[in-house]
Structure formats: C-alpha cells, structure tokens
C-alpha atoms as a PDB file:
ATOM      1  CA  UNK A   1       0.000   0.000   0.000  1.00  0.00           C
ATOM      2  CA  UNK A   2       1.563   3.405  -1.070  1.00  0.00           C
ATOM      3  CA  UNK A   3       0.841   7.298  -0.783  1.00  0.00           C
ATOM      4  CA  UNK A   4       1.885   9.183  -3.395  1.00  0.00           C
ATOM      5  CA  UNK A   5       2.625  12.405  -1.706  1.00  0.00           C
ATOM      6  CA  UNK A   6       3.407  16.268  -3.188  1.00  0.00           C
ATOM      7  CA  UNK A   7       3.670  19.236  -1.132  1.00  0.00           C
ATOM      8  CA  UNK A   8       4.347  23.149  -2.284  1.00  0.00           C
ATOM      9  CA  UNK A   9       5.827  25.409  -0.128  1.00  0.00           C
ATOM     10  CA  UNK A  10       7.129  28.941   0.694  1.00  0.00           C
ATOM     11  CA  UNK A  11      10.817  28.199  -0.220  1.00  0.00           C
ATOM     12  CA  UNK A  12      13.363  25.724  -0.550  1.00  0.00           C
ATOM     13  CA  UNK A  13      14.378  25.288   2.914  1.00  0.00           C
ATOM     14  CA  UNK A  14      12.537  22.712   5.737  1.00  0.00           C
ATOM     15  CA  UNK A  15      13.829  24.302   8.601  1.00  0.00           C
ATOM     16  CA  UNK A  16      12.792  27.959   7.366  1.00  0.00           C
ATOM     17  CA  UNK A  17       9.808  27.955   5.379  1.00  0.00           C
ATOM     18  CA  UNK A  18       6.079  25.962   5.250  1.00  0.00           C
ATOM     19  CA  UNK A  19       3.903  23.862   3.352  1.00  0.00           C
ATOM     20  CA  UNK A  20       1.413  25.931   1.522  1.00  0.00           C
ATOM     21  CA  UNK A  21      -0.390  23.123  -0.017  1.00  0.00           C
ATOM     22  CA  UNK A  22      -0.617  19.420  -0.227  1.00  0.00           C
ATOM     23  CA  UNK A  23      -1.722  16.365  -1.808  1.00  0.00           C
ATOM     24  CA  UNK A  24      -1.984  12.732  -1.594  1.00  0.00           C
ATOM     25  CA  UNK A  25      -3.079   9.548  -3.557  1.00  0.00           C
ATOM     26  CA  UNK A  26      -3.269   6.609  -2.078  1.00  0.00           C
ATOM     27  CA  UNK A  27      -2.637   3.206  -3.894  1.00  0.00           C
ATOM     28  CA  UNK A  28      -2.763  -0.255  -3.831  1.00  0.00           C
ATOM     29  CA  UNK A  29      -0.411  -1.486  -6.005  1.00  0.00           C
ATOM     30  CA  UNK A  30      -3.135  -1.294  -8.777  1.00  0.00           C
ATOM     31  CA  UNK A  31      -5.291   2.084  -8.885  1.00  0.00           C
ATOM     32  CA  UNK A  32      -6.014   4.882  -6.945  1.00  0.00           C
ATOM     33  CA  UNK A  33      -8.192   4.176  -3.622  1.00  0.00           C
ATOM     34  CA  UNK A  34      -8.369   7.325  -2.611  1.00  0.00           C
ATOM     35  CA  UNK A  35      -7.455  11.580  -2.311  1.00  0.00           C
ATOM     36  CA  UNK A  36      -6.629  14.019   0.432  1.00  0.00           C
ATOM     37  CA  UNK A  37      -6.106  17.574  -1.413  1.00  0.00           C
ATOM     38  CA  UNK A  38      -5.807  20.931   0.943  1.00  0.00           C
ATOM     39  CA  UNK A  39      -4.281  24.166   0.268  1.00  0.00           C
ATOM     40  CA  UNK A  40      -2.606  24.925   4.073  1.00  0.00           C
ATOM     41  CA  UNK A  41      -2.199  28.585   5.416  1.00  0.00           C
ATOM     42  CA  UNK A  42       1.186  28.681   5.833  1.00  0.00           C
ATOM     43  CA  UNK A  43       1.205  31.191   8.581  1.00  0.00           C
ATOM     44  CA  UNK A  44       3.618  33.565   6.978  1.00  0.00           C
ATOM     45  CA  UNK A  45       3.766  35.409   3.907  1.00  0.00           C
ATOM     46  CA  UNK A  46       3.899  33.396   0.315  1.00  0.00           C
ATOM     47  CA  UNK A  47       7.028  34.929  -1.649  1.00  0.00           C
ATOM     48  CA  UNK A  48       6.339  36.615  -5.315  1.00  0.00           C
ATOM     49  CA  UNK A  49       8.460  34.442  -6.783  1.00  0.00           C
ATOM     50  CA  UNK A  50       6.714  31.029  -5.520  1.00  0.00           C
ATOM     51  CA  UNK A  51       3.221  32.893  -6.168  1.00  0.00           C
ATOM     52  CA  UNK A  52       4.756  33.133  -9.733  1.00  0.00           C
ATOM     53  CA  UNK A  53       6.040  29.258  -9.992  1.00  0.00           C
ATOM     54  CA  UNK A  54       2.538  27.585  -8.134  1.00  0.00           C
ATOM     55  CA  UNK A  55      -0.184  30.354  -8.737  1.00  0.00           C
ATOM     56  CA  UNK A  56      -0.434  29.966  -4.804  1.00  0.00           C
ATOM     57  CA  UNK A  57      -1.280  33.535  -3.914  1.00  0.00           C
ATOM     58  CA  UNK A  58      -1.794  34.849   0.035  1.00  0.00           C
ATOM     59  CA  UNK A  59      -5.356  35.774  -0.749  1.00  0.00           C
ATOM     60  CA  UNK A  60      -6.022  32.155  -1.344  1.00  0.00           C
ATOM     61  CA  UNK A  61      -4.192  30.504   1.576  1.00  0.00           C
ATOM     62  CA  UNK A  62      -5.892  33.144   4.083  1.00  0.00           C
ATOM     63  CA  UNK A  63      -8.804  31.201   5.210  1.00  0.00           C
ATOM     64  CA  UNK A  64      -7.633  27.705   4.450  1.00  0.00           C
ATOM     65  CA  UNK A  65      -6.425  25.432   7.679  1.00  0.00           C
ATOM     66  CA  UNK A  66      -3.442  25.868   9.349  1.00  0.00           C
ATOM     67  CA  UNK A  67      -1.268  22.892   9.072  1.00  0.00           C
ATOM     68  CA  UNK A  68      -1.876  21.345  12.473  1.00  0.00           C
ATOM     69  CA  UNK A  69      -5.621  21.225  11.278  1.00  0.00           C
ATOM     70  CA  UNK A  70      -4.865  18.796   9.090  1.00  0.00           C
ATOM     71  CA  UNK A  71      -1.869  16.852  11.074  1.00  0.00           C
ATOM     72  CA  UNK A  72      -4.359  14.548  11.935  1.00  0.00           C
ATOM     73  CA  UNK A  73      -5.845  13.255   8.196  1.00  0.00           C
ATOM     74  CA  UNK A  74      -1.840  13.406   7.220  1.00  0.00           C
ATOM     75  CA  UNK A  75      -1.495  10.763   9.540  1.00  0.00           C
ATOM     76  CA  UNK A  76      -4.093   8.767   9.094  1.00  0.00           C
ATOM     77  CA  UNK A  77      -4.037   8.937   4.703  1.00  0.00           C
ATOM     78  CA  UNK A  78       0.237   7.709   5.323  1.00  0.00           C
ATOM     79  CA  UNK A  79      -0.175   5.459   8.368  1.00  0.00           C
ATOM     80  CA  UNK A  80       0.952   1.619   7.326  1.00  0.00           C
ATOM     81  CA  UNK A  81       1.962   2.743   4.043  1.00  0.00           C
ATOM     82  CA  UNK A  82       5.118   3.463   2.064  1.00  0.00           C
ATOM     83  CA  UNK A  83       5.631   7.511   1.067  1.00  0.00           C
ATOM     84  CA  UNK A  84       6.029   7.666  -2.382  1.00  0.00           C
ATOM     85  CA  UNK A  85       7.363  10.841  -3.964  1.00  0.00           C
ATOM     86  CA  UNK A  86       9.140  12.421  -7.016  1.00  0.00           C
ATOM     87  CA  UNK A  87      12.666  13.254  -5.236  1.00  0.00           C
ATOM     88  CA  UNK A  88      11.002  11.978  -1.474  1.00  0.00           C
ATOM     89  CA  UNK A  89      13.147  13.572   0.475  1.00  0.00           C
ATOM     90  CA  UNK A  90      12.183  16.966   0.120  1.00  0.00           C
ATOM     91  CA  UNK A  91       8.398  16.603   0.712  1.00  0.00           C
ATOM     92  CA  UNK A  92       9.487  14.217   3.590  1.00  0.00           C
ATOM     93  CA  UNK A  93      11.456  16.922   5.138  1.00  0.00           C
ATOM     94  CA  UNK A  94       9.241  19.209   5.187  1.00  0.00           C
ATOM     95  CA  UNK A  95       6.501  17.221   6.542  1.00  0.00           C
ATOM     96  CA  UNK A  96       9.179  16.115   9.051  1.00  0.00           C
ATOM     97  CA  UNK A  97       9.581  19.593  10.355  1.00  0.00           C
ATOM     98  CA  UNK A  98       6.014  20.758  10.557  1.00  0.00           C
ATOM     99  CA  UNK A  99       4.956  17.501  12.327  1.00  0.00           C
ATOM    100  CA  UNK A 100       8.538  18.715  14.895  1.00  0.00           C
ATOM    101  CA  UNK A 101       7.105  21.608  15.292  1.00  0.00           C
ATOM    102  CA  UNK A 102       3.988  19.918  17.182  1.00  0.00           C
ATOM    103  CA  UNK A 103       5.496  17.548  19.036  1.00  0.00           C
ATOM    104  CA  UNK A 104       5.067  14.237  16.981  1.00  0.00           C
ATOM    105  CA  UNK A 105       7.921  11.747  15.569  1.00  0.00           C
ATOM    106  CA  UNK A 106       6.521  11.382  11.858  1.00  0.00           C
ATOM    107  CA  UNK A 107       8.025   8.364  10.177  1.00  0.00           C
ATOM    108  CA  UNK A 108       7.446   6.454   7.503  1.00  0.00           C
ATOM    109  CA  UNK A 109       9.280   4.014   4.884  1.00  0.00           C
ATOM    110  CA  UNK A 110      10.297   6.128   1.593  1.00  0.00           C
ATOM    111  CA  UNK A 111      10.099   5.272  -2.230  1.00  0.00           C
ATOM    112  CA  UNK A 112      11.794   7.758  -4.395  1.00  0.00           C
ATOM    113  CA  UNK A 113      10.118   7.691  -8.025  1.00  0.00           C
ATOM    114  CA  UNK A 114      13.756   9.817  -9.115  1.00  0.00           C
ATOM    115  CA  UNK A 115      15.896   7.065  -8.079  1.00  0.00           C
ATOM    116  CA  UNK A 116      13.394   4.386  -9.464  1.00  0.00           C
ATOM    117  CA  UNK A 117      13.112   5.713 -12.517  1.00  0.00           C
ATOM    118  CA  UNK A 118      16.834   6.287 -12.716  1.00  0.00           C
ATOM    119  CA  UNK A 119      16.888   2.278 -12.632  1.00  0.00           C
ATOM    120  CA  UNK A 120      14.070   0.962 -13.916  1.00  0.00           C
ATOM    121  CA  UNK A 121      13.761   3.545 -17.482  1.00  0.00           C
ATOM    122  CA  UNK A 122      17.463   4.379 -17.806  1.00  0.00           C
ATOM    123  CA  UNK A 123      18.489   6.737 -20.900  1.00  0.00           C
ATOM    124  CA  UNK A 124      16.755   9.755 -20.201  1.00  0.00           C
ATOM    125  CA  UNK A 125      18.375  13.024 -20.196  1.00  0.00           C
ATOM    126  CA  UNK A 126      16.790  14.517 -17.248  1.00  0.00           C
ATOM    127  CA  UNK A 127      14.703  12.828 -14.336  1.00  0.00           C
ATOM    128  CA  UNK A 128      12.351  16.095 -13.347  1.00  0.00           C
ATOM    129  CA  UNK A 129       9.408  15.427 -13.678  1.00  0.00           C
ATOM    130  CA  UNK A 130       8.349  17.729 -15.982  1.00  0.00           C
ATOM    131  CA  UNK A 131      10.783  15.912 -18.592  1.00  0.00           C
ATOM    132  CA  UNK A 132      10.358  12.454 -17.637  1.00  0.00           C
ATOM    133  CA  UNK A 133       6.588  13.194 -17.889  1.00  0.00           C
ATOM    134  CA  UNK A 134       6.891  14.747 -21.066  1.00  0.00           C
ATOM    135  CA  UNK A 135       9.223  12.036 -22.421  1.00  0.00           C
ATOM    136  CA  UNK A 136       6.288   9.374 -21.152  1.00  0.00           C
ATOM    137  CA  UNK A 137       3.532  10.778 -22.281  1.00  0.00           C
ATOM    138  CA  UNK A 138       2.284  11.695 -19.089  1.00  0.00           C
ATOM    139  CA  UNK A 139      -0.257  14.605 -18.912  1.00  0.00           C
ATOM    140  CA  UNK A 140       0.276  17.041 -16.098  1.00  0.00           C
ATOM    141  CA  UNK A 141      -2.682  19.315 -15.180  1.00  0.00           C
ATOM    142  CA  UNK A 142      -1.681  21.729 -12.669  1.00  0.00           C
ATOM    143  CA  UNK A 143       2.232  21.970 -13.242  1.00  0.00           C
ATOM    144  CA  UNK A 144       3.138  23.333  -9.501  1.00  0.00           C
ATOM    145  CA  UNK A 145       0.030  22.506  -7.944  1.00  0.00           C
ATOM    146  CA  UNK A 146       0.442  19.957  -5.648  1.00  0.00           C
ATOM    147  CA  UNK A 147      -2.874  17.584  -6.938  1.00  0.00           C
ATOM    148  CA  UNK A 148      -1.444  17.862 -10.833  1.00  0.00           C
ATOM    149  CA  UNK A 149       1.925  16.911  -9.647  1.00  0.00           C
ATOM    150  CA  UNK A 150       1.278  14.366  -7.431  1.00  0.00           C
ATOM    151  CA  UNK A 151      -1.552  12.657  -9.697  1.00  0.00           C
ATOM    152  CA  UNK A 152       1.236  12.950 -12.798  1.00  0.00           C
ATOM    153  CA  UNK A 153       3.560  10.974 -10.060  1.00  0.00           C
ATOM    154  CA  UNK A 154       0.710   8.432  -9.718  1.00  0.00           C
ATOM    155  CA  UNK A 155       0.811   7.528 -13.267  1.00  0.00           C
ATOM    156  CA  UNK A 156       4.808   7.536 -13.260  1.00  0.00           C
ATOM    157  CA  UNK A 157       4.451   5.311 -10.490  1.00  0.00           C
ATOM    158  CA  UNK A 158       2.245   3.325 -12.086  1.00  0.00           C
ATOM    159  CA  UNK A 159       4.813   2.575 -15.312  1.00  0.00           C
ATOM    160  CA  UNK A 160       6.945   2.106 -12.541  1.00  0.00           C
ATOM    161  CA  UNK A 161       5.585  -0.541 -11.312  1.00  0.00           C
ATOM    162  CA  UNK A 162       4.767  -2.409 -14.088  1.00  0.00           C
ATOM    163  CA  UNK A 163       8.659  -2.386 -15.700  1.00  0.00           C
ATOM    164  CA  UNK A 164       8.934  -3.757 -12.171  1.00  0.00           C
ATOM    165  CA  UNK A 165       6.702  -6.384 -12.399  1.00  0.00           C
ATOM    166  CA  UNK A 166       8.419  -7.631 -15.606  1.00  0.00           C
ATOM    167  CA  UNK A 167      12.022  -7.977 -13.491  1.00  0.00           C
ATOM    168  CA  UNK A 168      10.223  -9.496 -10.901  1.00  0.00           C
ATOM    169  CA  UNK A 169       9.739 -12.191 -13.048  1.00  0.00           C
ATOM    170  CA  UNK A 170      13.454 -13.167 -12.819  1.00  0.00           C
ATOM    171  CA  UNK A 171      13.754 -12.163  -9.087  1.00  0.00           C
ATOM    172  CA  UNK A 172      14.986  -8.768  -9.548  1.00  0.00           C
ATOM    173  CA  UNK A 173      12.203  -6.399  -8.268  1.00  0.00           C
ATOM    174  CA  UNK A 174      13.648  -2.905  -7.504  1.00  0.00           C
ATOM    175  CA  UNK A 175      10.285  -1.669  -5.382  1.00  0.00           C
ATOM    176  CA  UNK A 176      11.412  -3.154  -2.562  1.00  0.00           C
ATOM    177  CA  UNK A 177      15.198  -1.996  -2.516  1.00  0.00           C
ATOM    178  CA  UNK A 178      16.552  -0.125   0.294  1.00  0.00           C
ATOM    179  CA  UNK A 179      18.912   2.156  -1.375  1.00  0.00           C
ATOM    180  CA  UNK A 180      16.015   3.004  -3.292  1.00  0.00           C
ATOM    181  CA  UNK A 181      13.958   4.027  -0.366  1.00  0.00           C
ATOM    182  CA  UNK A 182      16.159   4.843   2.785  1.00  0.00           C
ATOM    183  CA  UNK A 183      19.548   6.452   3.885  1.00  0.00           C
ATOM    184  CA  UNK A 184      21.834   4.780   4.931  1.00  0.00           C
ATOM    185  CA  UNK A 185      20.219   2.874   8.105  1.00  0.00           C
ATOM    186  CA  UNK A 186      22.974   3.417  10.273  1.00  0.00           C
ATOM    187  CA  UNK A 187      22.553   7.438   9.540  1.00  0.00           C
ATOM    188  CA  UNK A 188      21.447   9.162  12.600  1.00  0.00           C
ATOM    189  CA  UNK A 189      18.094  11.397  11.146  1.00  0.00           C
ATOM    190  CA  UNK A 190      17.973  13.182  14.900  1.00  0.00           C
ATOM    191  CA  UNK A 191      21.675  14.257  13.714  1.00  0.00           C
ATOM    192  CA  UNK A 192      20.928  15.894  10.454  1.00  0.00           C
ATOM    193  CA  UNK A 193      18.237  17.792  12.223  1.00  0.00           C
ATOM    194  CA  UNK A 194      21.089  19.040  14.558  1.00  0.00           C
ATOM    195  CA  UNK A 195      22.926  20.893  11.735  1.00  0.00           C
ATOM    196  CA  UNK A 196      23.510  24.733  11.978  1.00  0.00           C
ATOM    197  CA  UNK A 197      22.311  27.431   8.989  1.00  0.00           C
ATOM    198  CA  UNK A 198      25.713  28.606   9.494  1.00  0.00           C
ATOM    199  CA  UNK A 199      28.943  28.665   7.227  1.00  0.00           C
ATOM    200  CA  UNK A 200      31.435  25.676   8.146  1.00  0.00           C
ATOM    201  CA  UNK A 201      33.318  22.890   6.908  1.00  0.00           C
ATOM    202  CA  UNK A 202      31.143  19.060   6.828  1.00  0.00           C
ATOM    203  CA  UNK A 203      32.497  15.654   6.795  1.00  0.00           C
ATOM    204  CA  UNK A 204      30.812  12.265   5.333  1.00  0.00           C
ATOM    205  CA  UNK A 205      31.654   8.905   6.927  1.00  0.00           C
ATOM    206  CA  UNK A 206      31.172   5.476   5.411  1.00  0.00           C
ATOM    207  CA  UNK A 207      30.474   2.875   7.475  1.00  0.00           C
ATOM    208  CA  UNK A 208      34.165   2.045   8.827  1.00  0.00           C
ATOM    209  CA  UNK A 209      34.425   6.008   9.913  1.00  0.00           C
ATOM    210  CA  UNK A 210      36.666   6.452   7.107  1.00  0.00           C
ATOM    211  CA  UNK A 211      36.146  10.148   5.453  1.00  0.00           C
ATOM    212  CA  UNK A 212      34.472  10.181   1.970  1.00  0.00           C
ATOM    213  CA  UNK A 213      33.802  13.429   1.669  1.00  0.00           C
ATOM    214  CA  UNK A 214      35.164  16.603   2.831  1.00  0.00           C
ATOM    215  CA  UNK A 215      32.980  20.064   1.881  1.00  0.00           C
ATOM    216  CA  UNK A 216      32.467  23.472   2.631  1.00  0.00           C
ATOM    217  CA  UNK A 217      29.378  25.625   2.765  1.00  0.00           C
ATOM    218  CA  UNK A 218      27.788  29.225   3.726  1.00  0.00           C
ATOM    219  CA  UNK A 219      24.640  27.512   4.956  1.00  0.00           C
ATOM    220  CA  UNK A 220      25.641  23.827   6.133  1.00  0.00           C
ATOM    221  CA  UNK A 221      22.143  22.521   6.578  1.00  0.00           C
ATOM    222  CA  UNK A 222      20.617  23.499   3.091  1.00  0.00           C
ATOM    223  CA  UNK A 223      24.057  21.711   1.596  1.00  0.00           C
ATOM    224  CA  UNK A 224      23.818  18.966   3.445  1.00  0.00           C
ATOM    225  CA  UNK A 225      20.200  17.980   2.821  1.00  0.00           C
ATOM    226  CA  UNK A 226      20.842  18.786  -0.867  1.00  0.00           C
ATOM    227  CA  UNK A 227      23.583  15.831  -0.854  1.00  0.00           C
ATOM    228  CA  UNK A 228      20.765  13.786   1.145  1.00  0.00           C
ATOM    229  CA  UNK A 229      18.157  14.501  -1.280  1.00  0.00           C
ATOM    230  CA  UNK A 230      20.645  14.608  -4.299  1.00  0.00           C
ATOM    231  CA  UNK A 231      19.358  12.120  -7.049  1.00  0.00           C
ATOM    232  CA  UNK A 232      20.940  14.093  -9.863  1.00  0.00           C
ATOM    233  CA  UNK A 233      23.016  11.573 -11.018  1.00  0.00           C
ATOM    234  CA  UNK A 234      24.033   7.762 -10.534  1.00  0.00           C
ATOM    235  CA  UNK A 235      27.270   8.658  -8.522  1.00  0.00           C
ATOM    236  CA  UNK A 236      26.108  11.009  -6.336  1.00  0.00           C
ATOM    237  CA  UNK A 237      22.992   8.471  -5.296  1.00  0.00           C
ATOM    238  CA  UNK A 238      25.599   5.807  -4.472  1.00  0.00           C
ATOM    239  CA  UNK A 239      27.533   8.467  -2.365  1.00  0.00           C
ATOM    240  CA  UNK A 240      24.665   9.281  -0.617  1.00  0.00           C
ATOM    241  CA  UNK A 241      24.036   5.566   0.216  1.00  0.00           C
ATOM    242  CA  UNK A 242      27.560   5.481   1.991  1.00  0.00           C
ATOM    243  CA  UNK A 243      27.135   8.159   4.325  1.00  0.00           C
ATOM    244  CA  UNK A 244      26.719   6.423   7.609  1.00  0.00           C
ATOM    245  CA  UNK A 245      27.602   9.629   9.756  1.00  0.00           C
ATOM    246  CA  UNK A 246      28.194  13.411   9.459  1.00  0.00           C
ATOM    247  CA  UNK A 247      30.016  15.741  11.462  1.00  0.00           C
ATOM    248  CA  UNK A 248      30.991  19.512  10.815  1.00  0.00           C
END
C-alpha cells in the first residue's frame, strides 16, 4: 500500500519555510483508492516568486487550515503505508519539520520515483518530472500545484511498477530496494536535524568512519540535505548511500 505524496511550499528550505499546499493519492499497487487535497495557510507570507512558480497567492491561503488542522488526516491517509514521492526527500522533510514543530515523531518508509526511474527507465536526459513526464507521455494538469503533480507521479508510479513487475519475473524487483527508499540505516536522522544554517566545513563517513567526503558551505544545513536529497546523477545516489555519519 503506497501514498503518493506532493507538497508546495514557501521556499526551498525545511527548517525555514512551510507547506502551503498538499496532496496525496493513495494506492494499492493497482489504482487509486483514494485523495486528500488541501491548500494549508502557511502562517507567513507566500514569496512573489513562488506565487509566480505555483499560482499559490496569500489571498487564497488566508482562510484555508493551518497545518496542524490537518496533522491529523496526514497521519491517518500515510499510516501503514510506504511515502512515495518524485525526489522523497524533500516533501518528507518538510513534513518532518512541521509535524517537529507539534510535538510528533513522523516516520514512515520512503520510495523515491527519481531514483526508481533512474533504474528501472534508464536513458533519459533529465529525471524532473516535468521531462520524464513529457518524455512518457504523461499529462500534467496543474504543473506546480500539488494535486497535478502528485496525480502525474501516480501515473509515473504506475509505469513504474509495471517495468517492475516484468524484473520481478526473474527475481529482480527494484520496489522493494533499500537504497532506493532509505539512507543509509545506520545514519542518525535526529543528527541531520542538529545541523547549523551557518557557514562551516562538513564531513561524510562510510560505514568504517573512514572520510568520503570533505565540503564546505555558507549555509551547512541546506548543503547537506541537498547531498541527502541529491538524485541528480548515478554517482552522487551511491555516495549518498555510503554516508553512515556526518560531522561539521
């Protein structure tokens, strides 16, 4: 059982900015069972900028629920199911943060449909999914919104799953795969939320302590999420399946 999850949001950053609006499918393996759709007032002011990507303005977000008004059906449309998203960690995040910010532990078992589709329909030039979309076929209605995106991840997920079922044949089913659904497990999450917005030098650790990765950045927590979240390209997904610690 899956939810196919997309969020949109008043910036980039999890530990700064909220969730202005979200959606979620939920999925048995074979169709669509069922919706949860919401714009969320995010309790702060929505930037031009995003207003200009989503069409989310302030006006509309003014009288919708606040996000803890709605903690309660996010918990119950995810609960016993696997979080399916396009690039997961970034709606995961977020979610993470705002369900922090009220006291609750929100966890659930991750499916990426980035690194999925990296494996399962290799060749493309770019993973977005605007572009994979557009190379499959796949109508989005509401580019930016989180219903359009999330119901144009269903159907990705659904081609997904059936190049999957064909490997499954011969025993190699991908759905299931850890690297394609967790970080490392031995990757302390309570950690990463410990990490400063300040400028510093950050170390990656494989899972004999030796250093992988040495970098530097002006805002360590936004760089080192990026790396966590990074499904750009094949190598830095296998990096990111090393890291077993982090310290800065």
């Amino acid at each position: 059982m899956y939810a196919i999850v997309d969020i949109e949001t008043t910036g980039g950053s999890a530990r700064l900015e909220k969730i202005t609006e979200i959606a979620i499918y939920l999925h048995d393996g074979n169709q669509v069972t069922g919706e949860f759709v919401t714009l969320i007032n995010p309790e702060r002011n929505i930037p031009y900028y995003i207003t200009s990507l989503t069409g989310i303005t302030n006006e509309m977000v003014e009288n919708a629920l606040r996000f803890y008004e709605v903690a309660k059906e996010i918990v119950e449309f995810t609960e016993g199911r696997t979080f399916v998203a396009h690039n997961v960690r970034f709606d995961y995040t977020f979610l993470r943060e705002e369900f922090k910010s009220l006291g609750f532990n929100f966890r659930r078992p991750l499916l990426d449909t980035v690194a999925l589709g990296r494996k399962l329909l290799p060749g493309h030039k770019s993973y977005s999914l605007g572009n994979i979309c557009k190379d499959l076929q796949i109508t989005i209605n509401g580019r930016h919104r989180a219903a359009g995106d999330a119901f144009a991840t269903v159907r990705l997920f659904e081609i997904l799953m059936e190049k999957d079922r064909e490997l499954n044949a011969s025993g190699k089913s991908l759905m299931k795969s850890t690297k394609l659904s967790k970080l490392n497990p031995n990757l302390d999450l309570s950690k990463i939320e410990k990490i400063p917005e300040e400028p510093g030098v950050y170390y990656f650790y494989n899972d004999k302590h030796d250093v992988i990765y040495i970098g530097k950045s002006r805002n360590l927590q936004q760089r080192i999420s990026t790396h966590l979240s990074n499904n750009a390209t094949s190598r830095a997904m296998e990096m990111r399946d090393l890291i077993s610690d982090i310290d800065w």
